[in-house]
C-alpha atoms as a PDB file:
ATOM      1  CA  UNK A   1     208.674  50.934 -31.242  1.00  0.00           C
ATOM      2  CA  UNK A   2     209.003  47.762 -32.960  1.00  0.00           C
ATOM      3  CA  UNK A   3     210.927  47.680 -36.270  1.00  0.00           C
ATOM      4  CA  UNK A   4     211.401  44.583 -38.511  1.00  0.00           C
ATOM      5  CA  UNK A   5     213.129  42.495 -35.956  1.00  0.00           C
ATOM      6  CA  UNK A   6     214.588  45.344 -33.242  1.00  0.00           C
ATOM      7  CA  UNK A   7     213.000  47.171 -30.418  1.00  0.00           C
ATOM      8  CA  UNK A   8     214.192  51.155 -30.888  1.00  0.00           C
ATOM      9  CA  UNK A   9     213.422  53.313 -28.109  1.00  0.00           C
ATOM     10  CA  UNK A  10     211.721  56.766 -29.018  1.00  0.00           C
ATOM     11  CA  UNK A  11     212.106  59.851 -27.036  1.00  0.00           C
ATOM     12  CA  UNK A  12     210.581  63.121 -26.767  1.00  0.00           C
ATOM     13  CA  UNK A  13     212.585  65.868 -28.512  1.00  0.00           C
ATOM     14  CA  UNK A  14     213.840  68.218 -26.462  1.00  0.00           C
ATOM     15  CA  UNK A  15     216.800  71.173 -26.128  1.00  0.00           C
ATOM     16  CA  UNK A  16     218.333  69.667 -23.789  1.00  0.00           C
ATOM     17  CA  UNK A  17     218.797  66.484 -25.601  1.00  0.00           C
ATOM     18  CA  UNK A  18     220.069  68.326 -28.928  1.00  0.00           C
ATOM     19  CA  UNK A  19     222.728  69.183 -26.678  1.00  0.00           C
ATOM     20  CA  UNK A  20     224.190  66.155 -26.203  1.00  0.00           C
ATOM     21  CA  UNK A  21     227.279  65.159 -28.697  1.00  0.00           C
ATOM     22  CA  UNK A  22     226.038  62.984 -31.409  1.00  0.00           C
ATOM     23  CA  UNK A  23     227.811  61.526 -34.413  1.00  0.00           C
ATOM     24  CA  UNK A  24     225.280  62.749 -36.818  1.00  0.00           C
ATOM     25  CA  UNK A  25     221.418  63.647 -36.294  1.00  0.00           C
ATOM     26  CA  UNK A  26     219.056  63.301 -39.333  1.00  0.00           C
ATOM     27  CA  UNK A  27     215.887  65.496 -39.163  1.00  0.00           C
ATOM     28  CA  UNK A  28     213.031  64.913 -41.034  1.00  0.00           C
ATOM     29  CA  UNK A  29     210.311  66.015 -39.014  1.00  0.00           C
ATOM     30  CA  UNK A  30     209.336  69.583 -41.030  1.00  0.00           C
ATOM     31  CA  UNK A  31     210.283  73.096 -41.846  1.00  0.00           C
ATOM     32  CA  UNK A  32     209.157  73.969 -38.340  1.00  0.00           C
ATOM     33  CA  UNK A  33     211.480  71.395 -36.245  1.00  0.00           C
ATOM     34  CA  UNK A  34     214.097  72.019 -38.262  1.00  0.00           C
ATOM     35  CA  UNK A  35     214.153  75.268 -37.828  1.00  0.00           C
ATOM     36  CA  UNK A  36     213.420  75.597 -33.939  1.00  0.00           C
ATOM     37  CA  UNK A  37     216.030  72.475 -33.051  1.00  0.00           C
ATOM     38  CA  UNK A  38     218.700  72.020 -35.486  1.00  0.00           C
ATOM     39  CA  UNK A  39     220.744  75.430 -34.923  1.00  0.00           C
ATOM     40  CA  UNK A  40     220.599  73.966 -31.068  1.00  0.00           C
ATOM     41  CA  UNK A  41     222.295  70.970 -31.810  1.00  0.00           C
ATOM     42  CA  UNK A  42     224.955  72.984 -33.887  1.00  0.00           C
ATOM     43  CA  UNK A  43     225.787  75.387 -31.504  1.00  0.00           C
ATOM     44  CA  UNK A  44     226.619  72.089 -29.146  1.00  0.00           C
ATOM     45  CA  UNK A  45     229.080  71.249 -32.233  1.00  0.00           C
ATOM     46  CA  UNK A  46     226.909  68.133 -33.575  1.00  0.00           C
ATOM     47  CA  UNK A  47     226.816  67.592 -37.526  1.00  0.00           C
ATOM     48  CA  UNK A  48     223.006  67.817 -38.749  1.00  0.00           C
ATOM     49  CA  UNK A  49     221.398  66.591 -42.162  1.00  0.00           C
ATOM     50  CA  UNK A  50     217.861  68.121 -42.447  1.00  0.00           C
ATOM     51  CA  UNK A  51     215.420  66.666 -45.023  1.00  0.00           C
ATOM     52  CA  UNK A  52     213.194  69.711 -44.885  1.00  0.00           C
ATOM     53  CA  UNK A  53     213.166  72.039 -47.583  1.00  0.00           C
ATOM     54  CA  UNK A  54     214.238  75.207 -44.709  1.00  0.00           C
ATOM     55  CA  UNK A  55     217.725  75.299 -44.903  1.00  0.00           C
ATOM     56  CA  UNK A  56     218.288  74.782 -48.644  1.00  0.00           C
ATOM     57  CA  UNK A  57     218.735  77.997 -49.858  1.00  0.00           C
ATOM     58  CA  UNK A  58     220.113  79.338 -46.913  1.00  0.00           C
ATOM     59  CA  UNK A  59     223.866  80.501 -48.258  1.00  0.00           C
ATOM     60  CA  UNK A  60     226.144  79.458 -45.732  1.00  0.00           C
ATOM     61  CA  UNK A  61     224.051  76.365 -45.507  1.00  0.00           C
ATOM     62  CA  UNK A  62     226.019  72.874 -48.120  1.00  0.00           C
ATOM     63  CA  UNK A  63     222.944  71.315 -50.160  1.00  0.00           C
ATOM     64  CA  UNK A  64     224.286  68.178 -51.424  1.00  0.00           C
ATOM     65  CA  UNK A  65     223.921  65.088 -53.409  1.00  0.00           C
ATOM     66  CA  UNK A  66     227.145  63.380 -52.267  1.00  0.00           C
ATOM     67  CA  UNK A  67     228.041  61.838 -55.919  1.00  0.00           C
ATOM     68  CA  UNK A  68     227.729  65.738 -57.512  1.00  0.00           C
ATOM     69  CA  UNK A  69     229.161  68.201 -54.690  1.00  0.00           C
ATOM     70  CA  UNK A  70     230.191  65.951 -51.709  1.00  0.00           C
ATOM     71  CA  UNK A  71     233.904  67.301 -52.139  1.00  0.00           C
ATOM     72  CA  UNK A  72     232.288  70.702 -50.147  1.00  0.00           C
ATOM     73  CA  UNK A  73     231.727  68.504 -46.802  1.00  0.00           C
ATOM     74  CA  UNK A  74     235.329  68.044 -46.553  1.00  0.00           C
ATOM     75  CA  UNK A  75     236.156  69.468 -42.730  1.00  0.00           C
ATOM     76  CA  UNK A  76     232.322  70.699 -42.409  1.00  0.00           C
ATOM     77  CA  UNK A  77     230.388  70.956 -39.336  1.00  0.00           C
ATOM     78  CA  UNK A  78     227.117  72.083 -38.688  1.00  0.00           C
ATOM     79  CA  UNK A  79     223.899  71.822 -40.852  1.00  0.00           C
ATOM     80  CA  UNK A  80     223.609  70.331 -44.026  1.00  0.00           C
ATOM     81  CA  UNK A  81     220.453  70.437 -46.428  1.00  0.00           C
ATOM     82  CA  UNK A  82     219.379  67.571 -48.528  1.00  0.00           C
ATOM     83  CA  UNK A  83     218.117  68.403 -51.412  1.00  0.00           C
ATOM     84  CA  UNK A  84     214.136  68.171 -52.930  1.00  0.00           C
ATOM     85  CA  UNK A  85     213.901  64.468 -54.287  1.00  0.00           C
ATOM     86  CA  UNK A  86     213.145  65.733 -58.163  1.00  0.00           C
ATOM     87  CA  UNK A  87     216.314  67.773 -57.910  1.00  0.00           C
ATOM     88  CA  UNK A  88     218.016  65.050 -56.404  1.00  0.00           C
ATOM     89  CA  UNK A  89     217.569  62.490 -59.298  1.00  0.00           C
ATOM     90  CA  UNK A  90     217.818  65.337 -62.037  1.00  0.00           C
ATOM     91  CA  UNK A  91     221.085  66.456 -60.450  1.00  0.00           C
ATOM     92  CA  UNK A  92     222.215  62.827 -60.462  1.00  0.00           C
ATOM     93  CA  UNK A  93     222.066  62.420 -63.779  1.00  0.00           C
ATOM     94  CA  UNK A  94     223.433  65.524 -65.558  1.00  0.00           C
ATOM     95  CA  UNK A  95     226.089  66.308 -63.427  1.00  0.00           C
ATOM     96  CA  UNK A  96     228.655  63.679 -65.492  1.00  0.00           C
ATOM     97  CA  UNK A  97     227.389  65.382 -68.566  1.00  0.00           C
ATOM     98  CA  UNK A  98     228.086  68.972 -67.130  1.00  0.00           C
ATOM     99  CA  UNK A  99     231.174  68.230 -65.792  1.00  0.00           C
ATOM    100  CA  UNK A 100     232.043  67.307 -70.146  1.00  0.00           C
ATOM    101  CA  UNK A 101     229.892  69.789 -72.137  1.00  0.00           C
ATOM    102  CA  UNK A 102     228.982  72.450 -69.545  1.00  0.00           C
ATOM    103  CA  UNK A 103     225.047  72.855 -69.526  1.00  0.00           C
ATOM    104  CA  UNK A 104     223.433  75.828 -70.822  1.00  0.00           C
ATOM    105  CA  UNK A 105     219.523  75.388 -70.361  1.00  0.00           C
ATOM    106  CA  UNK A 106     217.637  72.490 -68.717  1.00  0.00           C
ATOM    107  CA  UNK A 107     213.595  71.792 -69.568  1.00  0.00           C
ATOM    108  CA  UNK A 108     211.947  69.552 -67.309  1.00  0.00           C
ATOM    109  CA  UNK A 109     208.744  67.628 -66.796  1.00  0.00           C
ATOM    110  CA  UNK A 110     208.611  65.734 -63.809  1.00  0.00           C
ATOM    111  CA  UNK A 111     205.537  62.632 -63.284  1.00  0.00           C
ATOM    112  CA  UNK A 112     205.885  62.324 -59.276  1.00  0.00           C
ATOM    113  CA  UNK A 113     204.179  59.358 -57.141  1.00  0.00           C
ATOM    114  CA  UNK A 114     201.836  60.026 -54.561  1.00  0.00           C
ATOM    115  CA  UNK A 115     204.132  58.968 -52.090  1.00  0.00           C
ATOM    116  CA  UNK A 116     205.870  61.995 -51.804  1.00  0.00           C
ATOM    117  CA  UNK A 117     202.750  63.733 -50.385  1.00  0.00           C
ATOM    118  CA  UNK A 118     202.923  61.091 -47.515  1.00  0.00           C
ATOM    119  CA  UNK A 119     201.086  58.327 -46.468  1.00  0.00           C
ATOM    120  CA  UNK A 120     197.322  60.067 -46.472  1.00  0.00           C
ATOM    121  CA  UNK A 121     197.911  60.998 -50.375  1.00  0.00           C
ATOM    122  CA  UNK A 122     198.663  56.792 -50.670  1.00  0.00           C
ATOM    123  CA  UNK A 123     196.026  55.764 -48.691  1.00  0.00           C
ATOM    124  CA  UNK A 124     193.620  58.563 -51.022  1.00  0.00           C
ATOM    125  CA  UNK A 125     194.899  57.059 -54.251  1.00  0.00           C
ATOM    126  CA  UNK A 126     193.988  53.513 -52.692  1.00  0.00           C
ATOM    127  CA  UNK A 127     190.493  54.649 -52.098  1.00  0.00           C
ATOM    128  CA  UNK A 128     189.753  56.532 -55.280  1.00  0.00           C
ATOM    129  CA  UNK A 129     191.240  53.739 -57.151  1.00  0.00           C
ATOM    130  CA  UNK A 130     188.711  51.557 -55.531  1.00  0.00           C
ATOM    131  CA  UNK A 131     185.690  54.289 -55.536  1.00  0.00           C
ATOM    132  CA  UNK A 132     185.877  56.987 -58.349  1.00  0.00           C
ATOM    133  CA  UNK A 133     183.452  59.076 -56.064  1.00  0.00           C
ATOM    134  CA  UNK A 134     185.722  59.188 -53.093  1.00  0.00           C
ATOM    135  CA  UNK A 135     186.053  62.528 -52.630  1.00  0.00           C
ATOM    136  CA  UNK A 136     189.955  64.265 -52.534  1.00  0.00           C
ATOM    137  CA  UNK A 137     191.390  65.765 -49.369  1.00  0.00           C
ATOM    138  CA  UNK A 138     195.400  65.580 -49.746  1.00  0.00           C
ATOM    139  CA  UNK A 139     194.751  66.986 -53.099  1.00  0.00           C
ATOM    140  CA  UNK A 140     192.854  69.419 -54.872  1.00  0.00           C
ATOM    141  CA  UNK A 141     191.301  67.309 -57.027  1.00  0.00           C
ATOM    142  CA  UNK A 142     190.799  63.543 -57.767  1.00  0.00           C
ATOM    143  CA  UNK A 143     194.187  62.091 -58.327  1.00  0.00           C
ATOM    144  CA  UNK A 144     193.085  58.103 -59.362  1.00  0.00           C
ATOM    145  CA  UNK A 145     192.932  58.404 -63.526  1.00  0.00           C
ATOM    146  CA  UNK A 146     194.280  61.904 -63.370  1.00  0.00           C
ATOM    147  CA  UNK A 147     197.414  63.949 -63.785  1.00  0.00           C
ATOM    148  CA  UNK A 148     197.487  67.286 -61.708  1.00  0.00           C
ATOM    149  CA  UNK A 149     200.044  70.111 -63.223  1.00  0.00           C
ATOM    150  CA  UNK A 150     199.899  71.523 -59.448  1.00  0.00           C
ATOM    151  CA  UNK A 151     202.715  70.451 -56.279  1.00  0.00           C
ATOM    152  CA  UNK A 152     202.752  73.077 -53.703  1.00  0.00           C
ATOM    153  CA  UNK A 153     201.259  76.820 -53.987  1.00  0.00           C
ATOM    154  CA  UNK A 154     200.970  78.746 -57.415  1.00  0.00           C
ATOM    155  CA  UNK A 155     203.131  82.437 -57.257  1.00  0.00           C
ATOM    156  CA  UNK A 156     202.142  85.153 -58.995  1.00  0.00           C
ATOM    157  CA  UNK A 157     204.781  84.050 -61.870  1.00  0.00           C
ATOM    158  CA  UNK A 158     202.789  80.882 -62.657  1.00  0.00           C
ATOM    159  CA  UNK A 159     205.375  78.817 -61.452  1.00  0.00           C
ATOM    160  CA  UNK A 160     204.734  76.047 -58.208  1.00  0.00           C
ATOM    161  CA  UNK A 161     206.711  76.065 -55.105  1.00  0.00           C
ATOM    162  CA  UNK A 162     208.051  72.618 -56.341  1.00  0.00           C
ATOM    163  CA  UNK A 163     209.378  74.016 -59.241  1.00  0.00           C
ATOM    164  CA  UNK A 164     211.365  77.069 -58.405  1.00  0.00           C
ATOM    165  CA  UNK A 165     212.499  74.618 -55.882  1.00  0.00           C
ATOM    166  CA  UNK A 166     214.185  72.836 -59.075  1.00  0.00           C
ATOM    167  CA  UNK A 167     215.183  75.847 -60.528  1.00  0.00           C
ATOM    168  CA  UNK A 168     217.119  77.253 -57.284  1.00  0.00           C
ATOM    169  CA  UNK A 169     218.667  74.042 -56.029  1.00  0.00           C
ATOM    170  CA  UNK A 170     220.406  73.156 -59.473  1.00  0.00           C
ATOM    171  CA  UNK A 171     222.229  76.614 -59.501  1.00  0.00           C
ATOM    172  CA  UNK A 172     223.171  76.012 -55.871  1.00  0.00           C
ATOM    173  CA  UNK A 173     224.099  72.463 -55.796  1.00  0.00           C
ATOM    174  CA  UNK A 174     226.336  73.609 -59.486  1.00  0.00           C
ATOM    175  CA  UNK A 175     227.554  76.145 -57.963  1.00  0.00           C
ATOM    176  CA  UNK A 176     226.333  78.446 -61.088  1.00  0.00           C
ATOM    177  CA  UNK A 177     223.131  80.863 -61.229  1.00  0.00           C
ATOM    178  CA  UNK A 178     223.720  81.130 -65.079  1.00  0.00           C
ATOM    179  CA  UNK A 179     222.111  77.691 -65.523  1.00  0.00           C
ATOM    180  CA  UNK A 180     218.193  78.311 -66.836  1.00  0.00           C
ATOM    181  CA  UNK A 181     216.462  75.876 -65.026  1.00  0.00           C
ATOM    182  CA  UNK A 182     212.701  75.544 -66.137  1.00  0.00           C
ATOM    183  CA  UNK A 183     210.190  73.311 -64.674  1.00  0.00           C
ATOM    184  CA  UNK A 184     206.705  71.983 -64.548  1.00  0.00           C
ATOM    185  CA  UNK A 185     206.165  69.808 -61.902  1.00  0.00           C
ATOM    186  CA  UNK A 186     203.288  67.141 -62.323  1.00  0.00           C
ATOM    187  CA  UNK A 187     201.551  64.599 -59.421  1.00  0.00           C
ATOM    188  CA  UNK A 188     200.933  61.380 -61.105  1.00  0.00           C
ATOM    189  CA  UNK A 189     198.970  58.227 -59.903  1.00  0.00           C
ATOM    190  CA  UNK A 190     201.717  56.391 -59.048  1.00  0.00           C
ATOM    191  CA  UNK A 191     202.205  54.873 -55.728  1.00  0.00           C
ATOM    192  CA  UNK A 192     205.676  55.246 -55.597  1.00  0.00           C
ATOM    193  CA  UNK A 193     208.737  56.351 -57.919  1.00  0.00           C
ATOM    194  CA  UNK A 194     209.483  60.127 -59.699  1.00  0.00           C
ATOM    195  CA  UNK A 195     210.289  60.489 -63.580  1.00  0.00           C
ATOM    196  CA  UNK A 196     210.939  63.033 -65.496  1.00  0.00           C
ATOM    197  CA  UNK A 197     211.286  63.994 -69.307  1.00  0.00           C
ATOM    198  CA  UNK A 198     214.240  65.959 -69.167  1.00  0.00           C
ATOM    199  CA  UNK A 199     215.998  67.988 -71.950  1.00  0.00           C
ATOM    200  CA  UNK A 200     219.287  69.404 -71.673  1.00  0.00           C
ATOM    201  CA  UNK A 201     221.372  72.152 -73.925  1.00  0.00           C
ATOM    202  CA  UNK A 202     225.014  72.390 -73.297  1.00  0.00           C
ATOM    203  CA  UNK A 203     227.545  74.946 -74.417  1.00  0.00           C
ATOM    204  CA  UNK A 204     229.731  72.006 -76.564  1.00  0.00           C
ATOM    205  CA  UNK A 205     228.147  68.881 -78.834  1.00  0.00           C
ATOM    206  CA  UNK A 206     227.406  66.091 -76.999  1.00  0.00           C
ATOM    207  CA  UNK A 207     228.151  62.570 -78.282  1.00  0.00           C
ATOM    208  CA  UNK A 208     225.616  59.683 -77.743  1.00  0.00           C
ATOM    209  CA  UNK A 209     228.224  56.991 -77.161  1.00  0.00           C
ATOM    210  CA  UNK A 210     230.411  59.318 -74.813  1.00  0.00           C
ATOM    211  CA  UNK A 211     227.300  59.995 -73.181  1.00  0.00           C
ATOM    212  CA  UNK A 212     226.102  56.518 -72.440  1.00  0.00           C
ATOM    213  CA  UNK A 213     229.747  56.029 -71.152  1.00  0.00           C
ATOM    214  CA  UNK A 214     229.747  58.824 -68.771  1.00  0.00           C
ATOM    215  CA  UNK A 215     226.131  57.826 -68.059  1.00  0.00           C
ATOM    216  CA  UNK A 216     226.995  53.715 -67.444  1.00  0.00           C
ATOM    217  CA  UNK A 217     230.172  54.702 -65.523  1.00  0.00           C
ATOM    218  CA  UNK A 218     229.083  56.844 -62.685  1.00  0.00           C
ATOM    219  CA  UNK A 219     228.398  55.941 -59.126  1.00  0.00           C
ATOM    220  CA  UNK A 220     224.514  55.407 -58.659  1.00  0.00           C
ATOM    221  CA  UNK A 221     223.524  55.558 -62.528  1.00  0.00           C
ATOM    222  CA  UNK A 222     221.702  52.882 -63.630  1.00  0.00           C
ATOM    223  CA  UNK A 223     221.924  52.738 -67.139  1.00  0.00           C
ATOM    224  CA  UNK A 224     218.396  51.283 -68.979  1.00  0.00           C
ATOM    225  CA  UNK A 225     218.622  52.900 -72.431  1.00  0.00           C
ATOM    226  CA  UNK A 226     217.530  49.942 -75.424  1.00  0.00           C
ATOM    227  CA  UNK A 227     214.025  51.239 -76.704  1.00  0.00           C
ATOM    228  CA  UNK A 228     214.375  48.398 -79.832  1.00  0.00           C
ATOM    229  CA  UNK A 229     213.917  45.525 -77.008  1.00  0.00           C
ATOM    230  CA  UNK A 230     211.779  48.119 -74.468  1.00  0.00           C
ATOM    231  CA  UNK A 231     214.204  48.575 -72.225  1.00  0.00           C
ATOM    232  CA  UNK A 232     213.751  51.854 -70.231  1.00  0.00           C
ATOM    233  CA  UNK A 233     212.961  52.643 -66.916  1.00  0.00           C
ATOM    234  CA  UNK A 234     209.522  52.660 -65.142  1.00  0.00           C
ATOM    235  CA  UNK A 235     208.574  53.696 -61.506  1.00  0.00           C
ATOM    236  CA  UNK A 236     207.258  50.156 -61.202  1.00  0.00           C
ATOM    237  CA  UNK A 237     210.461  48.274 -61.625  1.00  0.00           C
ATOM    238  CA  UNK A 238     213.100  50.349 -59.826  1.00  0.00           C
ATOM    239  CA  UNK A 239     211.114  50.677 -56.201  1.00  0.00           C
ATOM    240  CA  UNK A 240     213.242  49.944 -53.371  1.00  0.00           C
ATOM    241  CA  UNK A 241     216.498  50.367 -55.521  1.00  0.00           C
ATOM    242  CA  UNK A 242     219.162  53.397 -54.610  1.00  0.00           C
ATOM    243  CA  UNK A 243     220.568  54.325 -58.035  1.00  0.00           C
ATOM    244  CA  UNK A 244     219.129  56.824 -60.725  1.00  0.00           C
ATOM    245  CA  UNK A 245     218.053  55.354 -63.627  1.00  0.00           C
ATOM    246  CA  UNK A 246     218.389  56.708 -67.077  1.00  0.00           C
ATOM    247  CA  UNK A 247     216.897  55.925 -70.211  1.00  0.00           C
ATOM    248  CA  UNK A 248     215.414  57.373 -73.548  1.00  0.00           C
ATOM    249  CA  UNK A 249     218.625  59.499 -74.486  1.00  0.00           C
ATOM    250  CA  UNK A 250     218.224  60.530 -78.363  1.00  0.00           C
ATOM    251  CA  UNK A 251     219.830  64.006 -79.752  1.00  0.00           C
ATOM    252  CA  UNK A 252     217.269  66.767 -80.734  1.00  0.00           C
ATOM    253  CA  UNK A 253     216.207  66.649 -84.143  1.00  0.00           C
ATOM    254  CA  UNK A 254     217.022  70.640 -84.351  1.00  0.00           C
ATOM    255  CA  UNK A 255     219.935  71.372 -82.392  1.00  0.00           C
ATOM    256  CA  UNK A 256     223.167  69.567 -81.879  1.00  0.00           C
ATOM    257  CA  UNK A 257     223.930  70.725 -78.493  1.00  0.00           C
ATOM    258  CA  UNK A 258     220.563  69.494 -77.257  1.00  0.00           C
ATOM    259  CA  UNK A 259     219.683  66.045 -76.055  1.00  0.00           C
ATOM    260  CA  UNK A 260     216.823  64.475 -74.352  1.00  0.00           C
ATOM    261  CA  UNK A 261     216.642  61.996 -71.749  1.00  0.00           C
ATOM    262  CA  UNK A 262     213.999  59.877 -69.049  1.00  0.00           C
ATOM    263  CA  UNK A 263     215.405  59.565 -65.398  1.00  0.00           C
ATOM    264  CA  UNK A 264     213.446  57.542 -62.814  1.00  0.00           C
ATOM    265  CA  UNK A 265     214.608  57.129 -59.232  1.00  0.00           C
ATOM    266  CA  UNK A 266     212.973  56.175 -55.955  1.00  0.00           C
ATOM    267  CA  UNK A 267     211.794  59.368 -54.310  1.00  0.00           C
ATOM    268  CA  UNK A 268     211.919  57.737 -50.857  1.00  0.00           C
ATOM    269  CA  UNK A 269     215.333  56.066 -50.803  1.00  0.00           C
ATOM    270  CA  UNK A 270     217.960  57.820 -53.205  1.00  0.00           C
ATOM    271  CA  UNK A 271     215.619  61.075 -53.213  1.00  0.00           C
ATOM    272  CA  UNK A 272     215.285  61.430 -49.377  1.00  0.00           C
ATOM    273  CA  UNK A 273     216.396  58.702 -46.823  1.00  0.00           C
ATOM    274  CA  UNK A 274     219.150  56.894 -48.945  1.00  0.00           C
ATOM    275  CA  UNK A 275     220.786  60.567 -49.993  1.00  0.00           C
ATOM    276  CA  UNK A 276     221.154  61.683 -46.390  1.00  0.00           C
ATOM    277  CA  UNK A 277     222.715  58.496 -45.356  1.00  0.00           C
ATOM    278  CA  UNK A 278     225.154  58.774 -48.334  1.00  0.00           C
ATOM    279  CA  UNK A 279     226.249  62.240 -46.617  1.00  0.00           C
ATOM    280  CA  UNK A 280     227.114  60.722 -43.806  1.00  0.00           C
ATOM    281  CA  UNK A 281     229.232  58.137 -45.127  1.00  0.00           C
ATOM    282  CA  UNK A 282     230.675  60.544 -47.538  1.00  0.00           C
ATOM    283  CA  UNK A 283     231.943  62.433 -44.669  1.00  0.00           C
ATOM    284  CA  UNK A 284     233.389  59.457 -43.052  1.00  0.00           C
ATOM    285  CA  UNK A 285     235.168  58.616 -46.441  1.00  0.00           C
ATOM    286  CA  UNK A 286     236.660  62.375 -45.889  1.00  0.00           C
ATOM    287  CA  UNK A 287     237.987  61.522 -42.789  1.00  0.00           C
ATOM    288  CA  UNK A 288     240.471  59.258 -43.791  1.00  0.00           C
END
């Protein structure tokens, strides 16, 4: 297979090759692959990272955004989940803030790109864009001019898949269940980039300056936070970059311990491919 300018050989996966000693073997192939190959290359003592959303909430199983919980790699071998991409950037962002004011209650609204469906839901947008009559496959319904308040299946508690997915990696990757996590997940016609309107209660009183300086001074922030000269963050200007961005931080109007806050990252790179890579170099970094 040809890539930019190198030739990479691909083989068929097979047990007997997860039984060879690797350095580190990322899988991001599905729920189902995961599942069937990655406890095979454990047992031969190899250190996996699996994209899939399988092993998250598995207990004895790290989930892990390096720059939040990467301390719990230290000496670890075996599997290790990486986290759902809205998680990922959500997780990013309030865990300098937690670490200060201890959070309480988190309300989010997340506006994700297309691109997380894969390449068919791009290539639909593309064509609806182009035909308003195209009819929708990836999705339920038409996704070109259109919001849909629906990722993954609908349980009988009204809540998505995605969701409770935010709701149950946040406690985990926090390392506390008494954090209310409550989400609405929304698929937006973007091509590429997630945001989210996200609105935080601690247990102390925030302060907006500390904030932005706990904000502007942690690994992989992005600071973008001057709405008088419209400077926030948009899906459209951050592709291709590996930092979370944050913007649009204002106190609630009713309670002190509240705040709100916009956070924008690039689902493919910091909230999939660049996040597993960062374990593995966070691991090396342990090593020494």
């Amino acid at each position: 297979m040809e890539w930019r300018d190198q030739t990479i050989t691909v083989e068929l996966l097979t047990e007997e090759k997860m039984r060879e000693k690797y350095d580190y073997l990322l899988f991001s192939a599905g729920g189902d692959i995961s599942k069937e190959y990655a406890p095979i290359a454990k047992e031969a003592g190899n250190i996996v990272i699996d994209n899939s959303s399988y092993w998250r909430m598995h207990e004895e199983i790290p989930l892990v955004v390096p720059e939040v919980n990467g301390h719990i790699l230290r000496d670890y071998k075996g599997i290790i989940a990486n986290p759902n991409c809205s998680t990922i950037q959500m997780v990013m962002a309030l865990a300098p803030l937690h670490r200060v004011y201890q959070m309480k209650r988190i309300v989010v609204s997340t506006y994700q790109a297309v691109s997380g469906s894969g390449n068919k839901a791009i290539l639909e947008l593309e064509k609806q864009n182009d035909d308003p009559n195209y009819p929708p496959s990836v999705y339920p319904k038409p996704i070109a001019a259109n919001c849909l308040p629906h990722i993954d299946v609908f349980y009988e508690n009204g809540f998505t898949k995605e969701e409770l997915k935010m709701v149950n990696e946040t406690q985990k990757i926090f390392n506390d269940e008494t954090i209310q996590v409550n989400a609405t997940a929304v698929r937006v016609p973007v091509f590429n980039g997630h945001s989210e309107s996200v609105t935080v209660t601690f247990n102390s009183t925030p302060r907006l300056l500390e904030v932005r300086e706990l904000l502007s001074s942690e690994a992989g922030i992005t600071l973008l936070d001057d709405p008088a000269h419209l400077k926030y963050p948009t899906p459209l200007e951050i592709q291709g970059s590996d930092s979370t961005f944050v913007g649009r931080i204002r106190k609630d109007l009713f309670d002190p311990c509240t705040l709100s806050m916009w956070i924008v990252a690039d689902n493919l790179r910091k909230g999939a491919a660049t996040n597993a890579v960062q374990i593995i170099e966070k691991m090396e970094e342990m090593k020494h």
